[in-house]
PDB file of N, CA and C in Angstrom:
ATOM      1  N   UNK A   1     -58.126 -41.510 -27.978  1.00  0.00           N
ATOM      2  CA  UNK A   1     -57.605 -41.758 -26.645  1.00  0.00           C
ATOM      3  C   UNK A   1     -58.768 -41.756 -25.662  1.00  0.00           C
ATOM      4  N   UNK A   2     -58.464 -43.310 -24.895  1.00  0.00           N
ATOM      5  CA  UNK A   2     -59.793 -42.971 -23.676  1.00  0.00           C
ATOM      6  C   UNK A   2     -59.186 -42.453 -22.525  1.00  0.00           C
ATOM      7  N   UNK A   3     -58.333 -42.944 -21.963  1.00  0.00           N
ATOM      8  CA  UNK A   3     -57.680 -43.082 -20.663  1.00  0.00           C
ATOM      9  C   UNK A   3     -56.978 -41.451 -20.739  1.00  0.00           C
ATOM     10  N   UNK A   4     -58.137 -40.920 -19.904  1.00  0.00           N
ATOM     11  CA  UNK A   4     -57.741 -38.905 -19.508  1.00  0.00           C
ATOM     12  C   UNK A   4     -58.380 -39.042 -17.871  1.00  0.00           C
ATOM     13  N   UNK A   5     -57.846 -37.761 -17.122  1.00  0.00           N
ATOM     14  CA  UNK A   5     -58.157 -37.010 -15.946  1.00  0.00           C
ATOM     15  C   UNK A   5     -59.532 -36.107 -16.349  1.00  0.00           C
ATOM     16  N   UNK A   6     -60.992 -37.012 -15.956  1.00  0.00           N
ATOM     17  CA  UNK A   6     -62.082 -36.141 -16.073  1.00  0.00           C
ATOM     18  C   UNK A   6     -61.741 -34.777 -15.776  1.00  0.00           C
ATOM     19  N   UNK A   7     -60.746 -34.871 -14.282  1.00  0.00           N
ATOM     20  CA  UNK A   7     -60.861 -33.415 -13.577  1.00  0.00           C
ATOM     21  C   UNK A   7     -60.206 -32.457 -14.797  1.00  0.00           C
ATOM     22  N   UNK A   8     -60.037 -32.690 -15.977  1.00  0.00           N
ATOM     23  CA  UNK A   8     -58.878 -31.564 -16.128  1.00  0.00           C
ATOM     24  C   UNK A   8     -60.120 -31.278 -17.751  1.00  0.00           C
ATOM     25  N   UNK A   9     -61.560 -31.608 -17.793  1.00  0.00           N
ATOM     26  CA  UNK A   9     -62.252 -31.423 -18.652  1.00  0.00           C
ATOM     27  C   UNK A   9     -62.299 -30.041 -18.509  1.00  0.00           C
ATOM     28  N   UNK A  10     -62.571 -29.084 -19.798  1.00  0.00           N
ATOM     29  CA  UNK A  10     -63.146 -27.970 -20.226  1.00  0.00           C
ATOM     30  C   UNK A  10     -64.331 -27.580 -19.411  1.00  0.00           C
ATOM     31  N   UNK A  11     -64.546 -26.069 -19.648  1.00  0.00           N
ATOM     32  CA  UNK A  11     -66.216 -25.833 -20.017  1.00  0.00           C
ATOM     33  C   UNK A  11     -67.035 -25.723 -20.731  1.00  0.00           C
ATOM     34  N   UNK A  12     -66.591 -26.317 -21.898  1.00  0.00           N
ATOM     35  CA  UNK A  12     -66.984 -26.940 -23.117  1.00  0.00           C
ATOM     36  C   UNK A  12     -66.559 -28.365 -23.379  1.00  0.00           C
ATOM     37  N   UNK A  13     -66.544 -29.113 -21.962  1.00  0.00           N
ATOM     38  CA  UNK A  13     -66.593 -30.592 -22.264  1.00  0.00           C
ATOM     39  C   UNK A  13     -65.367 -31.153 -22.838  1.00  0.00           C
ATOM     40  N   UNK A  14     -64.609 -30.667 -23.453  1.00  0.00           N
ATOM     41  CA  UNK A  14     -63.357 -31.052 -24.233  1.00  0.00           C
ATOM     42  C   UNK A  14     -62.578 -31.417 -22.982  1.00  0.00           C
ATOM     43  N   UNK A  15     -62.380 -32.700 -22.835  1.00  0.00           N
ATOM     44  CA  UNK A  15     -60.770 -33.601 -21.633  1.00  0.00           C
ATOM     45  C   UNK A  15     -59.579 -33.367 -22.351  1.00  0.00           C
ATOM     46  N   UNK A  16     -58.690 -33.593 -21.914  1.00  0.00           N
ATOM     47  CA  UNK A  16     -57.262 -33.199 -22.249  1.00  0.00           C
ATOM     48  C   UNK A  16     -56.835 -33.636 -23.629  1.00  0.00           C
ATOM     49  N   UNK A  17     -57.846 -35.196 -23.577  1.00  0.00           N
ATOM     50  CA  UNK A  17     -56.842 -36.027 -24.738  1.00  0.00           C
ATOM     51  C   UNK A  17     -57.981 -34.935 -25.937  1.00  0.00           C
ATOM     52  N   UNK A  18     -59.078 -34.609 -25.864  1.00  0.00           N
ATOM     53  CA  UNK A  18     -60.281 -34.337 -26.820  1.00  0.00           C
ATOM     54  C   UNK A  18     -59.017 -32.949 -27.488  1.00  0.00           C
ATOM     55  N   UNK A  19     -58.460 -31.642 -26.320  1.00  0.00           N
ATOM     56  CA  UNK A  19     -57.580 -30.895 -26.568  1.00  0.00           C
ATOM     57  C   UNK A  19     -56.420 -31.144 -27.751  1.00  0.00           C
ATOM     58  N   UNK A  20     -55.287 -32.323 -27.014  1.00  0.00           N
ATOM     59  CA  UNK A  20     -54.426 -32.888 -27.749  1.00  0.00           C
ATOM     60  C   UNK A  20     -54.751 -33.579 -28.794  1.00  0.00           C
ATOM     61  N   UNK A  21     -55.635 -34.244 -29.266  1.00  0.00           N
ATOM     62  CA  UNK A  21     -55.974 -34.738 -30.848  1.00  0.00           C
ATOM     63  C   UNK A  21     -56.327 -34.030 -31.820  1.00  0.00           C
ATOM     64  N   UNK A  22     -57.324 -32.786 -31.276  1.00  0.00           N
ATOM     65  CA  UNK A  22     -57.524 -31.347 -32.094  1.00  0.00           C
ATOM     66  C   UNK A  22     -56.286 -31.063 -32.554  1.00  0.00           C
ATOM     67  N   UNK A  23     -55.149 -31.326 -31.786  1.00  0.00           N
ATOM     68  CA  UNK A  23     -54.039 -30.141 -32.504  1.00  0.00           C
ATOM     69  C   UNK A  23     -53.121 -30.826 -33.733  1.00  0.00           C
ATOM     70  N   UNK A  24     -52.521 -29.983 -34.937  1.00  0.00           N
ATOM     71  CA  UNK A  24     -52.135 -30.233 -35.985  1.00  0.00           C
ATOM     72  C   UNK A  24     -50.886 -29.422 -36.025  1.00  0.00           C
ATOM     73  N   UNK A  25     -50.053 -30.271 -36.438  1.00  0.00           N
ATOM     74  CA  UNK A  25     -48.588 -29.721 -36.748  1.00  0.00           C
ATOM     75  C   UNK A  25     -48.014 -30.194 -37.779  1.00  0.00           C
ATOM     76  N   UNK A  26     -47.260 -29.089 -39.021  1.00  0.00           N
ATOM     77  CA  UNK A  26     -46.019 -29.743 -39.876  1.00  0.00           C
ATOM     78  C   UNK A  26     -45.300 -30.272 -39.418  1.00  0.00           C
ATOM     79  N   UNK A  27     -44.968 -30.918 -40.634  1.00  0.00           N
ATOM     80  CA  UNK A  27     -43.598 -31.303 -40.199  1.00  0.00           C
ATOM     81  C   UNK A  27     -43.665 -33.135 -39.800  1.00  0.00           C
ATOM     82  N   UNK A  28     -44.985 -33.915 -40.222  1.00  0.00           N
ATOM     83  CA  UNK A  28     -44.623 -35.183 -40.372  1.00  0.00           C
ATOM     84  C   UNK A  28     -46.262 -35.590 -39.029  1.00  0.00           C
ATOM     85  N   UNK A  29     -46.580 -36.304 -39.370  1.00  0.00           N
ATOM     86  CA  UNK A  29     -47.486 -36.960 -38.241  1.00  0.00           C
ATOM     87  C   UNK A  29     -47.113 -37.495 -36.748  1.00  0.00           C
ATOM     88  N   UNK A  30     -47.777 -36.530 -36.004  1.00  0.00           N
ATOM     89  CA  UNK A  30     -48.061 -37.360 -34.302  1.00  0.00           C
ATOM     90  C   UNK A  30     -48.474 -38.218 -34.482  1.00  0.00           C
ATOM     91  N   UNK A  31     -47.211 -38.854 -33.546  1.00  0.00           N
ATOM     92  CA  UNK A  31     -47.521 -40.200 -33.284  1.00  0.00           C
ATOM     93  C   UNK A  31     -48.899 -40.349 -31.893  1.00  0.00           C
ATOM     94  N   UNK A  32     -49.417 -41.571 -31.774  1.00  0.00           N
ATOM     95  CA  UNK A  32     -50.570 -41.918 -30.759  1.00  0.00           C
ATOM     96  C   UNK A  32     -49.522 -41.977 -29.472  1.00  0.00           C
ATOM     97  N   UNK A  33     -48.077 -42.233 -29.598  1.00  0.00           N
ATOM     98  CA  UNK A  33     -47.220 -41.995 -28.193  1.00  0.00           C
ATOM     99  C   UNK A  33     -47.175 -40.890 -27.954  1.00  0.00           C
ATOM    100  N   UNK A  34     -46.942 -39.903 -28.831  1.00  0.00           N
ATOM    101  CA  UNK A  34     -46.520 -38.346 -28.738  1.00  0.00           C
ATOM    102  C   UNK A  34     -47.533 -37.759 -28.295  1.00  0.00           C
ATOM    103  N   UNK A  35     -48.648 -38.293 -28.560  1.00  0.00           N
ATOM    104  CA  UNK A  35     -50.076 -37.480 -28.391  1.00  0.00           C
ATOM    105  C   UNK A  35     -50.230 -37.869 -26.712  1.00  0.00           C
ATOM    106  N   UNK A  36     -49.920 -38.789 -26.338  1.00  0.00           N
ATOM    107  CA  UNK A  36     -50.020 -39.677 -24.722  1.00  0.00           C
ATOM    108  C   UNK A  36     -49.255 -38.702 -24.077  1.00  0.00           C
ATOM    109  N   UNK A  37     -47.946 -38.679 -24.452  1.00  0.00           N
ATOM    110  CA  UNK A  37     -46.946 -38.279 -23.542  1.00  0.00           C
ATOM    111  C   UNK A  37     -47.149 -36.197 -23.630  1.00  0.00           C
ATOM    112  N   UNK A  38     -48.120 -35.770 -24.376  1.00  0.00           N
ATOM    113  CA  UNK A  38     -48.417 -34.161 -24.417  1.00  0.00           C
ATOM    114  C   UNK A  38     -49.678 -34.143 -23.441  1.00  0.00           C
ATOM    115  N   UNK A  39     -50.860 -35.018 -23.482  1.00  0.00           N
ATOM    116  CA  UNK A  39     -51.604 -35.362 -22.937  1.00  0.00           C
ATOM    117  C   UNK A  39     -51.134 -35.206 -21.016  1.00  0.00           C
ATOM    118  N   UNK A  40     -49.682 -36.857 -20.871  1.00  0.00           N
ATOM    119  CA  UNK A  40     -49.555 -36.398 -19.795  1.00  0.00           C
ATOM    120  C   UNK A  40     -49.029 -35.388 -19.597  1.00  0.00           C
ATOM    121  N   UNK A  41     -48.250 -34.811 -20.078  1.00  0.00           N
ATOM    122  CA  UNK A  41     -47.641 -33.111 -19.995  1.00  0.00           C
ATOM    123  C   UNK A  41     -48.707 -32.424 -19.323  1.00  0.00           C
ATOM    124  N   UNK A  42     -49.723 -32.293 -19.912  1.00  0.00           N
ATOM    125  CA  UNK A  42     -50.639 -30.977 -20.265  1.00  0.00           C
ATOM    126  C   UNK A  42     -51.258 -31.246 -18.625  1.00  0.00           C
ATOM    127  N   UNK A  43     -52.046 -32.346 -18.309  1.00  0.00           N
ATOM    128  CA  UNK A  43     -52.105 -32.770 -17.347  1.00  0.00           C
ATOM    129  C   UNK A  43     -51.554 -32.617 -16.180  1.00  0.00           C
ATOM    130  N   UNK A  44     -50.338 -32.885 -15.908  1.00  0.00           N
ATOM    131  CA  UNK A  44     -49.071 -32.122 -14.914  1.00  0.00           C
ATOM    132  C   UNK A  44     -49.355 -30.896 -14.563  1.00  0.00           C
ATOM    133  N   UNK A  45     -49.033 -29.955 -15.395  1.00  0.00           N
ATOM    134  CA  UNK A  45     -49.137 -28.475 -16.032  1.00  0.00           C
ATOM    135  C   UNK A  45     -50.272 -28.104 -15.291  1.00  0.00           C
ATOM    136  N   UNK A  46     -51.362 -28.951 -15.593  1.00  0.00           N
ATOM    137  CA  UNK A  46     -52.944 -28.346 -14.784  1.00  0.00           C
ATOM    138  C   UNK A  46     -53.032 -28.575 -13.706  1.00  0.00           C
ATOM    139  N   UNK A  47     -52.194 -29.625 -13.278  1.00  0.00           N
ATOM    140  CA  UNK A  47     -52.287 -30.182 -11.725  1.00  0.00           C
ATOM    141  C   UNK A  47     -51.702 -28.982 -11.074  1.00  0.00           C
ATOM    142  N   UNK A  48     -50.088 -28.632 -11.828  1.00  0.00           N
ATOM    143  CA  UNK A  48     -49.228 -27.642 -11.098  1.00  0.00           C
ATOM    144  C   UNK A  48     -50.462 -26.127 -10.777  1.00  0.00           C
ATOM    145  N   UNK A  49     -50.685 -25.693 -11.707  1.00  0.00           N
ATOM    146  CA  UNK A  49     -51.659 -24.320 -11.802  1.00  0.00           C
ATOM    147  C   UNK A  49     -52.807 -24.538 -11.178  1.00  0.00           C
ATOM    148  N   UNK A  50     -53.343 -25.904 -10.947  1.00  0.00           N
ATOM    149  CA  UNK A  50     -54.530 -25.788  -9.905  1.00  0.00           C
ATOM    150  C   UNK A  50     -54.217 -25.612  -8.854  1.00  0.00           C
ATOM    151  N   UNK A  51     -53.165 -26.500  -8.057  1.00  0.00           N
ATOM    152  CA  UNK A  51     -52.452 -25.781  -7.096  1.00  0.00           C
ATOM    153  C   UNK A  51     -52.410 -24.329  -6.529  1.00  0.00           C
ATOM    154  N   UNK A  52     -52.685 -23.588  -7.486  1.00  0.00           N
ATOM    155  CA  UNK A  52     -53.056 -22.005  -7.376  1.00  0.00           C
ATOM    156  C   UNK A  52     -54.506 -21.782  -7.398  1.00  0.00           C
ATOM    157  N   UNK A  53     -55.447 -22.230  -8.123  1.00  0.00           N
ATOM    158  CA  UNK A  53     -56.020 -22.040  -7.904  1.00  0.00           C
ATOM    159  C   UNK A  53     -56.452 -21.526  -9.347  1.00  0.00           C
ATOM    160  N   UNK A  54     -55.740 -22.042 -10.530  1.00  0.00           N
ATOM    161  CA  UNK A  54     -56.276 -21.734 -12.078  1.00  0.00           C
ATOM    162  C   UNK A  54     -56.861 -23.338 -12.638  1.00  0.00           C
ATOM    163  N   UNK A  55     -57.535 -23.098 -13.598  1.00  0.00           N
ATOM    164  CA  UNK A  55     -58.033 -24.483 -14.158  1.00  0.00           C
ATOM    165  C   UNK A  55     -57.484 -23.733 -15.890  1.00  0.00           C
ATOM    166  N   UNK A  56     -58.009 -24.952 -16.760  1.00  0.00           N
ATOM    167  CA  UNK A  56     -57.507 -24.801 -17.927  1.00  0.00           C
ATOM    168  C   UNK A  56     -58.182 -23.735 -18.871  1.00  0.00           C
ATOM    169  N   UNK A  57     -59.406 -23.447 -18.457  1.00  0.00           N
ATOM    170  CA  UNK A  57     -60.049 -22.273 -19.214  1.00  0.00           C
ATOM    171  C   UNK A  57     -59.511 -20.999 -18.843  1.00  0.00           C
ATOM    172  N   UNK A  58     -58.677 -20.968 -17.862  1.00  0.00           N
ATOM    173  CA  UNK A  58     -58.093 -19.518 -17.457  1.00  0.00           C
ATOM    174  C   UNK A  58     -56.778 -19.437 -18.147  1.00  0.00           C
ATOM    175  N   UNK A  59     -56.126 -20.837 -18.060  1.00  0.00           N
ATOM    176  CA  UNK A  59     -55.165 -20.992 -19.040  1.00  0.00           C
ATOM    177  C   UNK A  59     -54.904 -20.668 -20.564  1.00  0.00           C
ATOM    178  N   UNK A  60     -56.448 -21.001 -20.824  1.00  0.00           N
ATOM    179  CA  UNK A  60     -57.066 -20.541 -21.924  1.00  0.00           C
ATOM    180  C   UNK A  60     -56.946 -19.487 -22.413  1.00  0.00           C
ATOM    181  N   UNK A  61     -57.244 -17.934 -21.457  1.00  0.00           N
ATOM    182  CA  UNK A  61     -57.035 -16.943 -21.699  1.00  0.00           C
ATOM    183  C   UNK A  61     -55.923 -16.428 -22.123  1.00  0.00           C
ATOM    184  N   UNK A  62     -54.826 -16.485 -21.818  1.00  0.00           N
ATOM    185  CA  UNK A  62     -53.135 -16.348 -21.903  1.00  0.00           C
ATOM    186  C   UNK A  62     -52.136 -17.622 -22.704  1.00  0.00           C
ATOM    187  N   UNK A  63     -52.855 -18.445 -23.415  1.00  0.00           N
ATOM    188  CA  UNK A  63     -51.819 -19.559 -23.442  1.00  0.00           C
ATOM    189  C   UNK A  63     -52.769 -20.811 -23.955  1.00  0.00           C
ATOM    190  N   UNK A  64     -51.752 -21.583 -25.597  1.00  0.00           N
ATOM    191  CA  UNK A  64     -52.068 -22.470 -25.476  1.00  0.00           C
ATOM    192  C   UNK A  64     -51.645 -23.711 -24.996  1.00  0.00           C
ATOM    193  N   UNK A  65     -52.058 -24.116 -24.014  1.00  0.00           N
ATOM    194  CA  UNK A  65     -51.170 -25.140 -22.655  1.00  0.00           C
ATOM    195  C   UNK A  65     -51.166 -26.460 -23.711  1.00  0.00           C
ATOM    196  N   UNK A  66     -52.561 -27.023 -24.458  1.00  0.00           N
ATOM    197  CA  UNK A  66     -52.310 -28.290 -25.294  1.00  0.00           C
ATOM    198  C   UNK A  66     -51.243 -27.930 -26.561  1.00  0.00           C
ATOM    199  N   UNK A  67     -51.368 -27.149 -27.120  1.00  0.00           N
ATOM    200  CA  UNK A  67     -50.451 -26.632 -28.103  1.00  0.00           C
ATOM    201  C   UNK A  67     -49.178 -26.489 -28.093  1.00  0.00           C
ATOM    202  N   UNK A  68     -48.759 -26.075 -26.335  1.00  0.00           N
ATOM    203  CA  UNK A  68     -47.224 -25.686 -26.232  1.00  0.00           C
ATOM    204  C   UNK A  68     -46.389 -27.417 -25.515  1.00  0.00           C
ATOM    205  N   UNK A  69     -47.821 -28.271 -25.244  1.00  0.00           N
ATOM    206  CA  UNK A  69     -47.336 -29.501 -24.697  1.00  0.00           C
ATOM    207  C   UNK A  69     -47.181 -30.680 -25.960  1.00  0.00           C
ATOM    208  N   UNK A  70     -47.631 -30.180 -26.540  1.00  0.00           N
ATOM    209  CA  UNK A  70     -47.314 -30.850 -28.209  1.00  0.00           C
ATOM    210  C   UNK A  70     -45.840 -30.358 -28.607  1.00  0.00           C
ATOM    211  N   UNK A  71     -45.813 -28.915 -28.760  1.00  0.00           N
ATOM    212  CA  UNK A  71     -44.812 -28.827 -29.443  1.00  0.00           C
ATOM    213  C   UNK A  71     -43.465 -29.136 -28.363  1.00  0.00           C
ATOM    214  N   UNK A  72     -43.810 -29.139 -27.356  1.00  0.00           N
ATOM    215  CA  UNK A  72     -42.621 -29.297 -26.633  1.00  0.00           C
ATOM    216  C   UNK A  72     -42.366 -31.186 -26.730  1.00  0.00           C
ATOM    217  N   UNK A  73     -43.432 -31.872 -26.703  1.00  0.00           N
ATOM    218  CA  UNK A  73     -42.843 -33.116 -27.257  1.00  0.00           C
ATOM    219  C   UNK A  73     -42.375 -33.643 -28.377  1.00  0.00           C
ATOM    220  N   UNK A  74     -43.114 -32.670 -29.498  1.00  0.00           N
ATOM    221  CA  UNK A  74     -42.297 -32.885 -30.956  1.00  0.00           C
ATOM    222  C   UNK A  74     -40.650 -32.354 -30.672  1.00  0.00           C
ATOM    223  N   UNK A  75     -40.572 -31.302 -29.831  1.00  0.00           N
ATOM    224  CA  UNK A  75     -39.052 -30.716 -30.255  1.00  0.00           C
ATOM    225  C   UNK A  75     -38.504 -32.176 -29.591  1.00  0.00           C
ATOM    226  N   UNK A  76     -38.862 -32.214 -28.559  1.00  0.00           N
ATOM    227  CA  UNK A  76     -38.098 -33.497 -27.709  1.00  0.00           C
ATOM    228  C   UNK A  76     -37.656 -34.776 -28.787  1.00  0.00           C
ATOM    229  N   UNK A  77     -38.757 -35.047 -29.104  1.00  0.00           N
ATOM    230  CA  UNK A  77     -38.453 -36.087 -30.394  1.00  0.00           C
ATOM    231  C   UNK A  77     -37.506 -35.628 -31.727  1.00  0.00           C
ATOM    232  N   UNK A  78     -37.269 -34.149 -31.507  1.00  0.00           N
ATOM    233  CA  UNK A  78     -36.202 -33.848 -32.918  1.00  0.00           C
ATOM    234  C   UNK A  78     -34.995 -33.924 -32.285  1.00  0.00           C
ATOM    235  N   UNK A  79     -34.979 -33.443 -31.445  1.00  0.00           N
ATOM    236  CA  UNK A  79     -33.607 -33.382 -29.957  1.00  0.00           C
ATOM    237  C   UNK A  79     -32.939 -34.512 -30.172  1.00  0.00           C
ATOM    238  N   UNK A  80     -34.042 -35.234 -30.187  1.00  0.00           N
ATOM    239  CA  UNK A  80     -33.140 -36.580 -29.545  1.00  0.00           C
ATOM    240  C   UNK A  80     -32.849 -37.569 -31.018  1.00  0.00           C
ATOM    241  N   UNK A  81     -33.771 -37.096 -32.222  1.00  0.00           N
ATOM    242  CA  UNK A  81     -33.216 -37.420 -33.308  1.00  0.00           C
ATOM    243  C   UNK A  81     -34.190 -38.582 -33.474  1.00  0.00           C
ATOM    244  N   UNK A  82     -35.744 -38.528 -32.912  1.00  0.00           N
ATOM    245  CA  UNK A  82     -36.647 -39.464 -33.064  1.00  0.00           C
ATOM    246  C   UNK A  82     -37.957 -39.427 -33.880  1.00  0.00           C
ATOM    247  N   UNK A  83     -37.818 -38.001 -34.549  1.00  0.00           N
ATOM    248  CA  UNK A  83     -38.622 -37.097 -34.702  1.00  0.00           C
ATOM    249  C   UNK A  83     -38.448 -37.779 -36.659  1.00  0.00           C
TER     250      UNK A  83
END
């Protein structure tokens, strides 16, 4: 994936999509849509918490934000019976 929000890069360089392609789940292969649509998730998510005044390495500390935006699009895709 090219098309990411520089602003939402690591401090280790890793952009959102670099986050979301790292991650691995049972249960059947991510799709390159599923991976887009966790991507924009995750994205959102950082926009909302910068708003405060957190970025994603603080997120880091407490939470995996790419991890829980994956799995929340895989469930979506079982939900709906696409999965």
């Amino acid at each position: 994936m090219t098309d990411h929000n520089p602003a939402y890069t690591d401090t280790k360089g890793r952009t959102t999509a670099d986050r979301i392609d790292a991650i691995q789940r049972g249960g059947g292969p991510i799709t390159a849509q599923q991976r887009k649509d966790a991507r924009l998730l995750l994205e959102s998510v950082l926009l909302a918490i910068g708003l405060h005044g957190f970025t994603i390495d603080d997120a880091d500390w407490v939470s995996d934000l790419p991890g829980a935006c994956v799995d929340l699009v895989l469930h979506k895709a079982h939900r709906e019976g696409t999965r």
